[in-house]
N, C-alpha and C. Protein backbone atom coordinates (compact mmCIF):
# COMPACT_ATOMS: atom_id res chain seq x y z
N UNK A 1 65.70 3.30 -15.80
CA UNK A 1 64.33 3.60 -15.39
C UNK A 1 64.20 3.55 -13.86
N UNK A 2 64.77 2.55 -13.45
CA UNK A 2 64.52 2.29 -11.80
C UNK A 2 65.59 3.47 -11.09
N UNK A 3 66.56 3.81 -11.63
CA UNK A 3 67.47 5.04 -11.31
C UNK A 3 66.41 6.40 -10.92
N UNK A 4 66.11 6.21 -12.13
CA UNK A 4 65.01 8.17 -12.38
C UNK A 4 64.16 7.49 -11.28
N UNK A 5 63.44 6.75 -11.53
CA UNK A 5 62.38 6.63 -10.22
C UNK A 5 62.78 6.73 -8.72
N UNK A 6 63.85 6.09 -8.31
CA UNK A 6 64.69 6.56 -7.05
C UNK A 6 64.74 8.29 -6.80
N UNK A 7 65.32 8.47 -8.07
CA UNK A 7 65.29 9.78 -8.14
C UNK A 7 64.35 10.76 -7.54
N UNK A 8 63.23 10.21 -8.07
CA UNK A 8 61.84 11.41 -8.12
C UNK A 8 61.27 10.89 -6.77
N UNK A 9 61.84 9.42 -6.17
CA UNK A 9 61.25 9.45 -4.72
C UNK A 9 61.92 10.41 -3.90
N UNK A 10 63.38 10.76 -3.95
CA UNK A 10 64.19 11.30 -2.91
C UNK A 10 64.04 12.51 -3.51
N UNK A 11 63.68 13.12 -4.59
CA UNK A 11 62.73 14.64 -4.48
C UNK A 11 61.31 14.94 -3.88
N UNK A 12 60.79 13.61 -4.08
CA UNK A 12 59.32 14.19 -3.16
C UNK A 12 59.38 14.15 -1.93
N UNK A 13 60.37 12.99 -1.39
CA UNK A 13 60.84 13.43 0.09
C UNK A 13 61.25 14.42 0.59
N UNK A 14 62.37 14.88 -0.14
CA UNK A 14 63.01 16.58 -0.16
C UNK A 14 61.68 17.31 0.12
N UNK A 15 60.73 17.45 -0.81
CA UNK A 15 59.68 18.67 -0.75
C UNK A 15 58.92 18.53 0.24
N UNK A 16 58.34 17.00 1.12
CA UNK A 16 57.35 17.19 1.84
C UNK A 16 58.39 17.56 3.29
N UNK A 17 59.83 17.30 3.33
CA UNK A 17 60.45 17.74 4.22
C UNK A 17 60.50 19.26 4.58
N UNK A 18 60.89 20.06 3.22
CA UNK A 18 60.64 21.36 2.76
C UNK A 18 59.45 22.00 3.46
N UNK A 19 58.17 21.39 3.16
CA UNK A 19 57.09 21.61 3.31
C UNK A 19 56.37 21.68 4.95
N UNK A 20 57.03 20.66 5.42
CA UNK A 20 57.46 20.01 7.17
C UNK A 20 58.22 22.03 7.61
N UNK A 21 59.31 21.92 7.21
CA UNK A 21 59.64 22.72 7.55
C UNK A 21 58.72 24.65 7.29
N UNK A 22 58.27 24.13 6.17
CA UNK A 22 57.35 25.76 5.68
C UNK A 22 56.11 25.94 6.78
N UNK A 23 55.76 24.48 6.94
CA UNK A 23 54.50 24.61 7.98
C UNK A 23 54.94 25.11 9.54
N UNK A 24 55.94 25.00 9.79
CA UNK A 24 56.44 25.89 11.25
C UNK A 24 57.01 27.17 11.36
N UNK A 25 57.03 28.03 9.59
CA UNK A 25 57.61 28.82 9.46
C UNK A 25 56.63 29.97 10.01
N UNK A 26 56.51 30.97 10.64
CA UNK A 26 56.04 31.81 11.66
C UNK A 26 55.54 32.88 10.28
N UNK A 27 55.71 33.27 8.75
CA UNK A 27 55.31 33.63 7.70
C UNK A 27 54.49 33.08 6.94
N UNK A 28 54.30 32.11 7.33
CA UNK A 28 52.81 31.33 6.72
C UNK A 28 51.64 31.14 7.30
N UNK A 29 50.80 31.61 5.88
CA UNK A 29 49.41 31.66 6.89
C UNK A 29 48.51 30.52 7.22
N UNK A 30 47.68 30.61 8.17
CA UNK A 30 47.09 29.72 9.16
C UNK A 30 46.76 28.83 7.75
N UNK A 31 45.99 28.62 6.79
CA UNK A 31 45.00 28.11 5.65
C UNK A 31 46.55 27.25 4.81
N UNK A 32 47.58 27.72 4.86
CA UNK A 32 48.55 27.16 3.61
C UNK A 32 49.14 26.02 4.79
N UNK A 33 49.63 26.66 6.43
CA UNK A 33 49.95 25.52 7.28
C UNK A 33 49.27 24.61 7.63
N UNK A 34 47.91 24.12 7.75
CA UNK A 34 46.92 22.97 7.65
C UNK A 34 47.15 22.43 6.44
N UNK A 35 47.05 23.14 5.38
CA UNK A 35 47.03 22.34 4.36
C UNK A 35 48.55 21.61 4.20
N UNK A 36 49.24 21.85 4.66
CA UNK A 36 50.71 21.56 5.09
C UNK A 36 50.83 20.25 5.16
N UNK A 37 50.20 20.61 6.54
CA UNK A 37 50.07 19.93 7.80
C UNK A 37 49.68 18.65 7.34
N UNK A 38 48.22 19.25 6.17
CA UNK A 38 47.82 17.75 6.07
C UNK A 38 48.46 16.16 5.08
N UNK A 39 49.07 17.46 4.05
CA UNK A 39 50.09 16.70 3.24
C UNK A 39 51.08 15.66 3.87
N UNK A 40 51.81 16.62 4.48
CA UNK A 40 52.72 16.13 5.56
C UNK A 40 52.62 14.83 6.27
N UNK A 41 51.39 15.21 7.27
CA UNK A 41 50.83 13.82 7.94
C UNK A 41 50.40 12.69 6.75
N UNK A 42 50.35 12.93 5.65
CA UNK A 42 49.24 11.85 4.68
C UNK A 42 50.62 11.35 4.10
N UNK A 43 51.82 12.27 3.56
CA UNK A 43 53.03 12.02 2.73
C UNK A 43 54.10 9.92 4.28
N UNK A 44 53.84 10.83 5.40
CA UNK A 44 54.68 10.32 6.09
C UNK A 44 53.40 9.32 7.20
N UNK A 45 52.68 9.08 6.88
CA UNK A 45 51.57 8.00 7.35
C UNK A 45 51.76 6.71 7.18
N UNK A 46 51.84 5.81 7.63
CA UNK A 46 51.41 4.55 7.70
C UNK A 46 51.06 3.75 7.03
N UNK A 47 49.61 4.45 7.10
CA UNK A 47 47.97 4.30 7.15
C UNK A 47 47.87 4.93 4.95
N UNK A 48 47.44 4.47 3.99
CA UNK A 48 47.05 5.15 2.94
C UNK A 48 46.11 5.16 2.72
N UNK A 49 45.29 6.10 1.95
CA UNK A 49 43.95 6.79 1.35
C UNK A 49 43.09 4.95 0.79
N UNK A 50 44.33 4.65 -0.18
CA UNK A 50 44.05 3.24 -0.44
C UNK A 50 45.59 2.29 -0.33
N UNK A 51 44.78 0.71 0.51
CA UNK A 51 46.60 0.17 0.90
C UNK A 51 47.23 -0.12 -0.28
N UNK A 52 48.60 -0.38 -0.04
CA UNK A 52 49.52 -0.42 -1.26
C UNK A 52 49.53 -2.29 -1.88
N UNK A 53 49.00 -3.15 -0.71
CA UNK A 53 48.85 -4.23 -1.42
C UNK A 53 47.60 -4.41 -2.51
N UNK A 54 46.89 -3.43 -2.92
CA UNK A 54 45.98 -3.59 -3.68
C UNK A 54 46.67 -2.94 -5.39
N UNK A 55 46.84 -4.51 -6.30
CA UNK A 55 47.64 -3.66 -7.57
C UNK A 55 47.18 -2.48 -8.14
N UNK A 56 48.32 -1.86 -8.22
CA UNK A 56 48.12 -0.15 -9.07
C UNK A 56 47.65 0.73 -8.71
N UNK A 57 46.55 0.81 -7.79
CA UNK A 57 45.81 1.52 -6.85
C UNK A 57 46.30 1.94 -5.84
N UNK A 58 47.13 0.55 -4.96
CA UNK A 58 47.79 1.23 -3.55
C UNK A 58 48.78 2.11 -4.15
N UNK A 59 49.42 1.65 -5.46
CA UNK A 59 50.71 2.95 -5.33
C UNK A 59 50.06 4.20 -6.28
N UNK A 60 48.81 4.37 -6.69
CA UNK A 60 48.77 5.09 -7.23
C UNK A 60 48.21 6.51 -6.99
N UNK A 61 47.88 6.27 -5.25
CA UNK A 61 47.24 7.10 -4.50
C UNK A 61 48.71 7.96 -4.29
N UNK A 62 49.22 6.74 -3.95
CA UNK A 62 51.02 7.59 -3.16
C UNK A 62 51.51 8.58 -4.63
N UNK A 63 51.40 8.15 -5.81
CA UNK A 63 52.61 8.78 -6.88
C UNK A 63 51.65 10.10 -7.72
N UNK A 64 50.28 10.38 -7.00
CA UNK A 64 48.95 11.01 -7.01
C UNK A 64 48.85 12.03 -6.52
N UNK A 65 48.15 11.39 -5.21
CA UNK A 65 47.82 12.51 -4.09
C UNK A 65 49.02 13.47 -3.67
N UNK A 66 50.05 12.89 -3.19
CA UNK A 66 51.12 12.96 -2.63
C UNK A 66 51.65 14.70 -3.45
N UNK A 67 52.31 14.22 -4.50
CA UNK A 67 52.96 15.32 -5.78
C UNK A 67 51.67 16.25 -5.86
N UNK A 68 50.02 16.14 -5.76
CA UNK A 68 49.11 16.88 -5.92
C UNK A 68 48.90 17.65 -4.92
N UNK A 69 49.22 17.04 -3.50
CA UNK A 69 49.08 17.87 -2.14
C UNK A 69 50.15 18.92 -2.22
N UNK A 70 51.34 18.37 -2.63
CA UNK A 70 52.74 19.56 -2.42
C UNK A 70 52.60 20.40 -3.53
N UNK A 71 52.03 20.47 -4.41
CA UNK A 71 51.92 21.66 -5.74
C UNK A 71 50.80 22.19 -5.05
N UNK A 72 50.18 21.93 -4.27
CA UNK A 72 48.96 22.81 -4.23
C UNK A 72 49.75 23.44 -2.90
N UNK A 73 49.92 23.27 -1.97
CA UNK A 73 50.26 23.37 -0.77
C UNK A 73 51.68 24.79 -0.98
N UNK A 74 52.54 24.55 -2.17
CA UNK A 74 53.55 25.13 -2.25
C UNK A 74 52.76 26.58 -2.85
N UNK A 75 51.81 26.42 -3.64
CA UNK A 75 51.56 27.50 -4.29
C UNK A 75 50.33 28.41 -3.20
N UNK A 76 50.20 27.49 -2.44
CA UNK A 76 49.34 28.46 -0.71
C UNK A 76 50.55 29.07 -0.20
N UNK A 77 51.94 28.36 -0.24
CA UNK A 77 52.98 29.49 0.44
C UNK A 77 53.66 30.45 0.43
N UNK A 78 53.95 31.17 1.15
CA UNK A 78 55.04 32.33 0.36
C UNK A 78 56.04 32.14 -0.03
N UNK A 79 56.59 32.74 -1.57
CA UNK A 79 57.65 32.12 -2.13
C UNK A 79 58.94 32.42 -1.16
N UNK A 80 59.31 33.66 -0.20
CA UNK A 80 60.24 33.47 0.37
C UNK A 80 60.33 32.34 2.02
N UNK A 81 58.92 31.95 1.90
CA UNK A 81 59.09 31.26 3.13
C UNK A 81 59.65 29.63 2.70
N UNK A 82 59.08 29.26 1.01
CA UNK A 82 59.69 27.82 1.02
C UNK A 82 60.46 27.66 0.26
N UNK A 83 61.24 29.31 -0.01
CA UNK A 83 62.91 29.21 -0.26
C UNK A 83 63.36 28.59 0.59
N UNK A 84 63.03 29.29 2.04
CA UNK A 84 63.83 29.15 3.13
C UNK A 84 63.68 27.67 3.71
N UNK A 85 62.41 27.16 3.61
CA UNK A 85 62.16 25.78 3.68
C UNK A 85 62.71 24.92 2.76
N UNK A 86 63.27 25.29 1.92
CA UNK A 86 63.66 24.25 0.90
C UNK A 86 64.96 24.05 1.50
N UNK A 87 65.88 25.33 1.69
CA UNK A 87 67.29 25.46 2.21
C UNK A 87 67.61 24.81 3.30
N UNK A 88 66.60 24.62 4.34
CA UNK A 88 66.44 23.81 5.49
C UNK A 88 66.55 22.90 5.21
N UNK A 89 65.77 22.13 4.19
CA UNK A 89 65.78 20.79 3.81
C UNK A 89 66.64 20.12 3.28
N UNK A 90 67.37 20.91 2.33
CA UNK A 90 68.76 20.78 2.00
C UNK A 90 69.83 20.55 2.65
N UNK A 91 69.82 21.50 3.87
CA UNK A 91 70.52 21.00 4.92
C UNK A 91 70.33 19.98 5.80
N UNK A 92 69.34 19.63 6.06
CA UNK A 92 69.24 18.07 6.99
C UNK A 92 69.62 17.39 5.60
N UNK A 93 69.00 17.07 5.01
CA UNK A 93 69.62 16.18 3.92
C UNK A 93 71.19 16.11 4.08
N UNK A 94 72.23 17.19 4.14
CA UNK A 94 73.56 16.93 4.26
C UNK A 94 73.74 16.28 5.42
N UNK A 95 73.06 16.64 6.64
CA UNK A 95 73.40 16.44 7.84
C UNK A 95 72.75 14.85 8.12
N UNK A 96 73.16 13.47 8.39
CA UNK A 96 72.32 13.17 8.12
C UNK A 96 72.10 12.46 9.80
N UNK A 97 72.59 13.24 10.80
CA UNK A 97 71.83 12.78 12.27
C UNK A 97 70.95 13.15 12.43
N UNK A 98 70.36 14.68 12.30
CA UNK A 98 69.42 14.42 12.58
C UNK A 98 68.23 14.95 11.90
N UNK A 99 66.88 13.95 12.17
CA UNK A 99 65.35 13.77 11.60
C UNK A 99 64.05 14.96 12.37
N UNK A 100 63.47 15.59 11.67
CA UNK A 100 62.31 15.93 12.18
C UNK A 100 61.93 15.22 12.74
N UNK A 101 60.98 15.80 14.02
CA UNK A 101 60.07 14.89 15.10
C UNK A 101 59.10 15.73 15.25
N UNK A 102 58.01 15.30 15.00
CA UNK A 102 56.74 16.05 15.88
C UNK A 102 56.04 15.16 16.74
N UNK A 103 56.04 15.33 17.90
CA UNK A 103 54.98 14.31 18.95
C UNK A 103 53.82 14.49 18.52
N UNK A 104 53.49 16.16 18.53
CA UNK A 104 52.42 16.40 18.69
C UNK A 104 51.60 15.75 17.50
N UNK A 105 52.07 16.02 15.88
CA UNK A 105 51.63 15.51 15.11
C UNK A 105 51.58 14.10 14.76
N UNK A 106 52.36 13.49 15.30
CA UNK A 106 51.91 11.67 15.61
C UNK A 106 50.92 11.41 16.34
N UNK A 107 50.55 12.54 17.19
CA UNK A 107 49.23 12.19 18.28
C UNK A 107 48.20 12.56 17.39
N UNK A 108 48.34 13.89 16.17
CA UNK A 108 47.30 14.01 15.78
C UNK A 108 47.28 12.84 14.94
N UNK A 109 47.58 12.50 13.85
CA UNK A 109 47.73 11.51 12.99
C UNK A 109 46.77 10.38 13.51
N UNK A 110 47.57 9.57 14.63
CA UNK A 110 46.46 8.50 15.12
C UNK A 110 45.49 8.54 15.52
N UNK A 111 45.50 9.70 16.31
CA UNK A 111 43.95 10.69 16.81
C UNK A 111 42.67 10.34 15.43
N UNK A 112 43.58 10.82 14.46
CA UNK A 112 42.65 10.96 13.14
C UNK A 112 42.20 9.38 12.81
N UNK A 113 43.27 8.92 12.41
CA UNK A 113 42.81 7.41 12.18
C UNK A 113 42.73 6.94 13.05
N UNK A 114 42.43 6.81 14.14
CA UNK A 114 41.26 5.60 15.15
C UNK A 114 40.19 6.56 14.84
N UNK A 115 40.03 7.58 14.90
CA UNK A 115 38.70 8.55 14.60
C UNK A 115 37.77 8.20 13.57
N UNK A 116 38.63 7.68 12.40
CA UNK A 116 38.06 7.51 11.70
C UNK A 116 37.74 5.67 10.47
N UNK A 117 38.59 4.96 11.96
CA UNK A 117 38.45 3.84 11.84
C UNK A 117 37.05 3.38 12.92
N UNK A 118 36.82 4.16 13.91
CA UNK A 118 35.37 4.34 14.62
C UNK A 118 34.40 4.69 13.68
N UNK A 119 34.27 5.20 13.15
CA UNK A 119 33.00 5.91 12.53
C UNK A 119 32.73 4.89 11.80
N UNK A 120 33.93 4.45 11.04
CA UNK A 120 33.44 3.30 9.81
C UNK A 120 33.00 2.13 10.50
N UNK A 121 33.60 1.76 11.59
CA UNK A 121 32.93 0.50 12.41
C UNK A 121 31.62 0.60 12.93
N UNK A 122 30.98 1.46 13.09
CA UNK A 122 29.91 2.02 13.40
C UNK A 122 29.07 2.31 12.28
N UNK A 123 29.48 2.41 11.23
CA UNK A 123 28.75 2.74 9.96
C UNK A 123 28.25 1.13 9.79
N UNK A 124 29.65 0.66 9.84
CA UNK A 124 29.23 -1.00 9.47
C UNK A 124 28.10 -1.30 9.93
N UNK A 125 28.30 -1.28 11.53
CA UNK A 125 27.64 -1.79 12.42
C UNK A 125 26.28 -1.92 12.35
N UNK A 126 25.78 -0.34 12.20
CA UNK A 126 24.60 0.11 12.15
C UNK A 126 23.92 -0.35 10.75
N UNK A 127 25.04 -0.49 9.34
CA UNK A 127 24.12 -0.94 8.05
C UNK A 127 24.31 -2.20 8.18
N UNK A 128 24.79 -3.44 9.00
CA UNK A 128 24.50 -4.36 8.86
C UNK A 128 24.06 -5.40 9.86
N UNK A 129 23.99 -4.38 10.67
CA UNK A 129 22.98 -4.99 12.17
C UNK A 129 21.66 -4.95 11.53
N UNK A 130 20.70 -4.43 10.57
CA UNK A 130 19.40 -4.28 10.59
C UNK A 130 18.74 -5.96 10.14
């Protein structure tokens, strides 16, 4: 049991890598690469929808959202673009020096969450200052 589950982690890694790679592919359109994008940033975050120390819940966002973002996300792409993304992925996988990097998308990422760790402090603020 704990085998297959290893398993199906180092395939969803494979796909959001896949997916990493479909979102820079110059054949995909603007609407399927955000939605990418957003998988992507949410798959390889930190930060979860809900934390993982909370039982059943924290992991159930991850074994959820996660597999629900990349089926939706794959079927926004073109099938020859995340052939080609998959093949990519396949190959770093053999290779194993070197890792995707995006700066830019680590800036967005935290951008997002302090963004939206403000608002909620401010939400607080305001419903329980009265």
């Amino acid at each position: 049991m704990l085998e297959r589950l290893k398993a199906w982690a180092q395939r969803l890694k494979q796909e959001v890598i896949a997916l990493w790679f479909a979102y820079r592919h110059p054949d995909t359109p603007w609407y399927a690469r955000a939605f990418a994008a957003l998988v992507v940033a949410y798959a390889f975050s930190p930060i979860d929808l809900i934390p993982d120390f909370i039982p059943i819940l924290g992991l159930l966002d991850d074994a959820l959202l996660v597999p629900l973002g990349i089926w939706v996300a794959v079927k926004l792409i073109p099938p020859h673009v995340y052939a080609a993304a998959r093949e990519q992925a396949r190959a770093l996988r053999d290779d194993r020096e070197v890792r995707p990097r995006s700066l830019i998308m680590a800036a967005v990422i935290v951008t997002l969450w302090i963004t939206a760790a403000a608002f909620c402090s401010i939400w607080a603020w305001r419903a329980f200052a009265r």
